[in-house]
Protein backbone atom coordinates (compact mmCIF):
# COMPACT_ATOMS: atom_id res chain seq x y z
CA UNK A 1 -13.95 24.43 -15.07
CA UNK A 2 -10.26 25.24 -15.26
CA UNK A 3 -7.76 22.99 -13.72
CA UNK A 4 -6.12 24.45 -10.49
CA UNK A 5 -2.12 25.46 -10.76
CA UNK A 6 0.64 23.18 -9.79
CA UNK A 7 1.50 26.01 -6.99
CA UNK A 8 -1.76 25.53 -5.34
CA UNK A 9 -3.19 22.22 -5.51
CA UNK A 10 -1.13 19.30 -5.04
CA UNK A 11 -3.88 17.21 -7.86
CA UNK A 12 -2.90 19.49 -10.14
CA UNK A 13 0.91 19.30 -9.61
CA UNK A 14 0.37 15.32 -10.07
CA UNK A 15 -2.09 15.43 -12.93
CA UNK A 16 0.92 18.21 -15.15
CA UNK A 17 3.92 17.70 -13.55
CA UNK A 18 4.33 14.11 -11.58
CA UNK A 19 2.60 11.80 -14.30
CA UNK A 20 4.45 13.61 -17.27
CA UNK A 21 7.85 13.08 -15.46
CA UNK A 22 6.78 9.07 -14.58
CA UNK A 23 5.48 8.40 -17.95
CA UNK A 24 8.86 10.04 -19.48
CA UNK A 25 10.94 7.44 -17.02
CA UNK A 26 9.41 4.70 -18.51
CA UNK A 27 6.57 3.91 -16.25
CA UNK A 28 2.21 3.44 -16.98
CA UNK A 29 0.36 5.84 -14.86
CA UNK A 30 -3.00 3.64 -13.54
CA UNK A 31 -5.73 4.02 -10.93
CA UNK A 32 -5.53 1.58 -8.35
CA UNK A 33 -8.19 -1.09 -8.79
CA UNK A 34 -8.71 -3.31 -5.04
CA UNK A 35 -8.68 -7.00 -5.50
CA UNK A 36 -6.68 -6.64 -8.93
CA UNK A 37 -3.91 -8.87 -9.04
CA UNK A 38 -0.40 -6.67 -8.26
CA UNK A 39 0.96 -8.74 -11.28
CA UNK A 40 -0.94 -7.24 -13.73
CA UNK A 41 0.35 -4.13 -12.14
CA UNK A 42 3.86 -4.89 -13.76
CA UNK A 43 5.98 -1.52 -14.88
CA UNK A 44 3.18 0.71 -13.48
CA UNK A 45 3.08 3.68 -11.07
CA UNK A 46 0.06 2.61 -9.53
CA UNK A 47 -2.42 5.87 -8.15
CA UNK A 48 -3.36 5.92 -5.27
CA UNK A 49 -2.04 2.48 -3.87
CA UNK A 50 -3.62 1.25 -0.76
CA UNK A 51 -1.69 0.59 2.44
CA UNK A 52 -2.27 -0.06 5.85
CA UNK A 53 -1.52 2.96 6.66
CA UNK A 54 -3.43 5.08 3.76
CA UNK A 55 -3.30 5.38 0.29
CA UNK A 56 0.18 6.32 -1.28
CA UNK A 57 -0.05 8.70 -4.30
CA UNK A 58 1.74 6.33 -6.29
CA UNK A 59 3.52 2.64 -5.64
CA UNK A 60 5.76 1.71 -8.56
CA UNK A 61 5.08 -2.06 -9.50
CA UNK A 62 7.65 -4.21 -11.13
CA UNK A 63 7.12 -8.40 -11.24
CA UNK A 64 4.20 -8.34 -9.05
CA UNK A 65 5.87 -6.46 -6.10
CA UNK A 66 5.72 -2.64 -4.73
CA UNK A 67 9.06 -1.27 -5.28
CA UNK A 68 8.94 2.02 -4.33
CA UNK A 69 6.73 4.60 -2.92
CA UNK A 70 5.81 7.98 -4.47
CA UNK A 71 4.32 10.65 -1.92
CA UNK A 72 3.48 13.83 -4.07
CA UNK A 73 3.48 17.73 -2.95
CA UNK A 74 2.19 20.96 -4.48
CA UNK A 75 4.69 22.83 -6.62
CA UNK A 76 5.45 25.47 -3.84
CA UNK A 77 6.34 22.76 -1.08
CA UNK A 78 10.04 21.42 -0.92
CA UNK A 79 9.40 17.58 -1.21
CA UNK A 80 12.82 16.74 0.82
CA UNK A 81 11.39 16.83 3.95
CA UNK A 82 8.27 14.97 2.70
CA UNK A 83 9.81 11.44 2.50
CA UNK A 84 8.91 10.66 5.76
CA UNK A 85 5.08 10.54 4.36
CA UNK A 86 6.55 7.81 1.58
CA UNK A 87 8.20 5.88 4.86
CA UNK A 88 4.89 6.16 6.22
CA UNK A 89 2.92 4.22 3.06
CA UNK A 90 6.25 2.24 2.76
CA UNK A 91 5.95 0.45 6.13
CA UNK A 92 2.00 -0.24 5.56
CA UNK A 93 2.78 -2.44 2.39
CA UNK A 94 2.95 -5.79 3.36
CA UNK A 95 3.98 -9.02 1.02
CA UNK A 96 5.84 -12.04 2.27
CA UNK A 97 9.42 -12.13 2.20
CA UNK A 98 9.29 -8.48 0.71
CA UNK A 99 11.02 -6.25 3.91
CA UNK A 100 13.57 -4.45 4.64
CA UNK A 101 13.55 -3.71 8.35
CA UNK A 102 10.11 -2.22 8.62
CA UNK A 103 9.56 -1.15 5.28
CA UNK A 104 7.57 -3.27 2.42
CA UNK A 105 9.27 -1.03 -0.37
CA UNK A 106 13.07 -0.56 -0.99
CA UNK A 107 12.71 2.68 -2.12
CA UNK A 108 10.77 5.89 -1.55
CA UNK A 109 10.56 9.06 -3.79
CA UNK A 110 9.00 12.18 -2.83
CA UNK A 111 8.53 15.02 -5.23
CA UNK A 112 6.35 18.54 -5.94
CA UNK A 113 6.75 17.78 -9.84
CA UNK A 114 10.34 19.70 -10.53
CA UNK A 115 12.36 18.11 -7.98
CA UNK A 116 12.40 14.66 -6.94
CA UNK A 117 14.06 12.81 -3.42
CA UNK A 118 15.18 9.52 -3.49
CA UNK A 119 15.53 7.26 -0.60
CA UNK A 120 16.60 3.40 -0.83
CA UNK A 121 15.85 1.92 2.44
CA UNK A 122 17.67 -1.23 2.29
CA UNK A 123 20.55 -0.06 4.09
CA UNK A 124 20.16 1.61 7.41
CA UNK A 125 23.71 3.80 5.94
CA UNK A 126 21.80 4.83 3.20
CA UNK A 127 21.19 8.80 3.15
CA UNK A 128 18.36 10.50 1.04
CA UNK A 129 19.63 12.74 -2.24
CA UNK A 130 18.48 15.18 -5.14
CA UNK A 131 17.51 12.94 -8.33
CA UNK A 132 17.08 14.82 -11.99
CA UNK A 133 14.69 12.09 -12.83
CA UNK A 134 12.88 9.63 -11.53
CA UNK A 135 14.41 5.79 -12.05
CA UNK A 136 13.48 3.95 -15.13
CA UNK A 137 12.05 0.32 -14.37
CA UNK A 138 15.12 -1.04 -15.73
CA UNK A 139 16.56 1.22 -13.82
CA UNK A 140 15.15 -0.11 -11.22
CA UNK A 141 15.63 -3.76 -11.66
CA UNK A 142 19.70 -2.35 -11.99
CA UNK A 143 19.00 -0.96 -8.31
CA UNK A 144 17.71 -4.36 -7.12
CA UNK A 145 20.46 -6.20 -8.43
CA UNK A 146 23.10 -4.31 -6.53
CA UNK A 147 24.72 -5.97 -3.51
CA UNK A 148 25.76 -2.92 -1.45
CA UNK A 149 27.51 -5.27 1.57
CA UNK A 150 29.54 -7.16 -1.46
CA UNK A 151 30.85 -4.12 -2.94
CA UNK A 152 31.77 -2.43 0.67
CA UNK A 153 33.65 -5.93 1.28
CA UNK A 154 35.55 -5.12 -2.48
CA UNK A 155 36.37 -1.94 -1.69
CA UNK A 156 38.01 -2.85 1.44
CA UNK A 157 40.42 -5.41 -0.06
CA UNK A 158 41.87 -2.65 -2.01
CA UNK A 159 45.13 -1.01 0.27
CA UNK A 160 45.38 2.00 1.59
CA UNK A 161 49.19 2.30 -0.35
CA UNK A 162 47.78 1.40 -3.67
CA UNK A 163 50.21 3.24 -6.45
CA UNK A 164 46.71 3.51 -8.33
CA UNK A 165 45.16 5.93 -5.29
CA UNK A 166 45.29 9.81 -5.90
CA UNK A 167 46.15 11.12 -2.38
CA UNK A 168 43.06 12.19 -1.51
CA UNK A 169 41.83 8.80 -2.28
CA UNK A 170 44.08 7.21 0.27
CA UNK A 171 43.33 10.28 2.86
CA UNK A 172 39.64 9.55 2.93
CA UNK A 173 40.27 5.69 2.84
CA UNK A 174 41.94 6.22 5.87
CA UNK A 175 39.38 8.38 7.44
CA UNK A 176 36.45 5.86 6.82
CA UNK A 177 38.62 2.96 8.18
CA UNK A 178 39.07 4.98 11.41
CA UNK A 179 35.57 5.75 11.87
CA UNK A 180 34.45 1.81 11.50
């Protein structure tokens, strides 16, 4: 038996396309195994992770926690408008002291194997975008580490007559300040 295209079955576009491009970032493609400690999960895209609200295609393990959600799409479906499958799994993974708002995961990927949507949900402001690849689990960890309210409060210590700003620096500046 011949394996199906990427174009028309969406196991086919994870089996050649989505577990190539995970493995190349850096992460170990597994089948999810119930009762299996998530620890021994660490730097893993986990297959088929179970939530309470279904099985996610794959849930990216780092440390012992779910750190972002994978939702998967045949090759001929555009996977931007998918992520709100990955919010779906996202909000039925539950560990203590592991939320952000009413997701388990900080961040959710959707993809049909070429292109790949990124969405980090720990900041309401936060808007979906194109990624060339998915993150690396370092890359990852980098994510984690960033304080997104401490570098807004940075930025706006910086005035809006800095010598250092090009003009259109200080125009949109100014335009952000006077939509806050």
């Amino acid at each position: 038996m011949t394996m199906p295209a990427p174009r028309d079955s969406e196991w086919a576009t994870r089996k050649l396309l989505v577990d190539k491009r995970l493995r190349s970032a850096g992460w170990r493609v597994v089948p999810f195994e119930e009762g299996k400690p998530l620890s021994s999960f660490d730097g893993c895209a986990v297959e088929e992770f179970a939530t309470s609200n279904g099985p996610a295609d794959y849930a990216l393990l780092l440390g012992g926690k779910v750190v972002g959600v994978v939702e998967a799409k045949k090759l001929t479906l555009g996977p931007q408008n998918v992520l709100s499958q990955a919010a779906r799994y996202a909000k039925g993974v539950h560990e203590d002291g592991w939320r952000w708002g009413e997701f388990g995961v900080p961040f959710l990927f959707s993809t049909n194997g070429e292109v790949i949507w990124h969405h980090d949900v720990r900041d309401e402001r936060n808007r979906s975008r194109r990624l060339e690849h998915f993150y690396t689990p370092l890359g990852v960890e980098e994510a984690l580490g960033r304080d997104f309210e401490a570098a807004c409060r940075q930025l706006s210590l910086i005035p809006n007559d800095n010598a250092r700003l090009r003009p259109y620096q200080r125009e949109a500046n100014g335009a952000i300040e006077e939509s806050d």
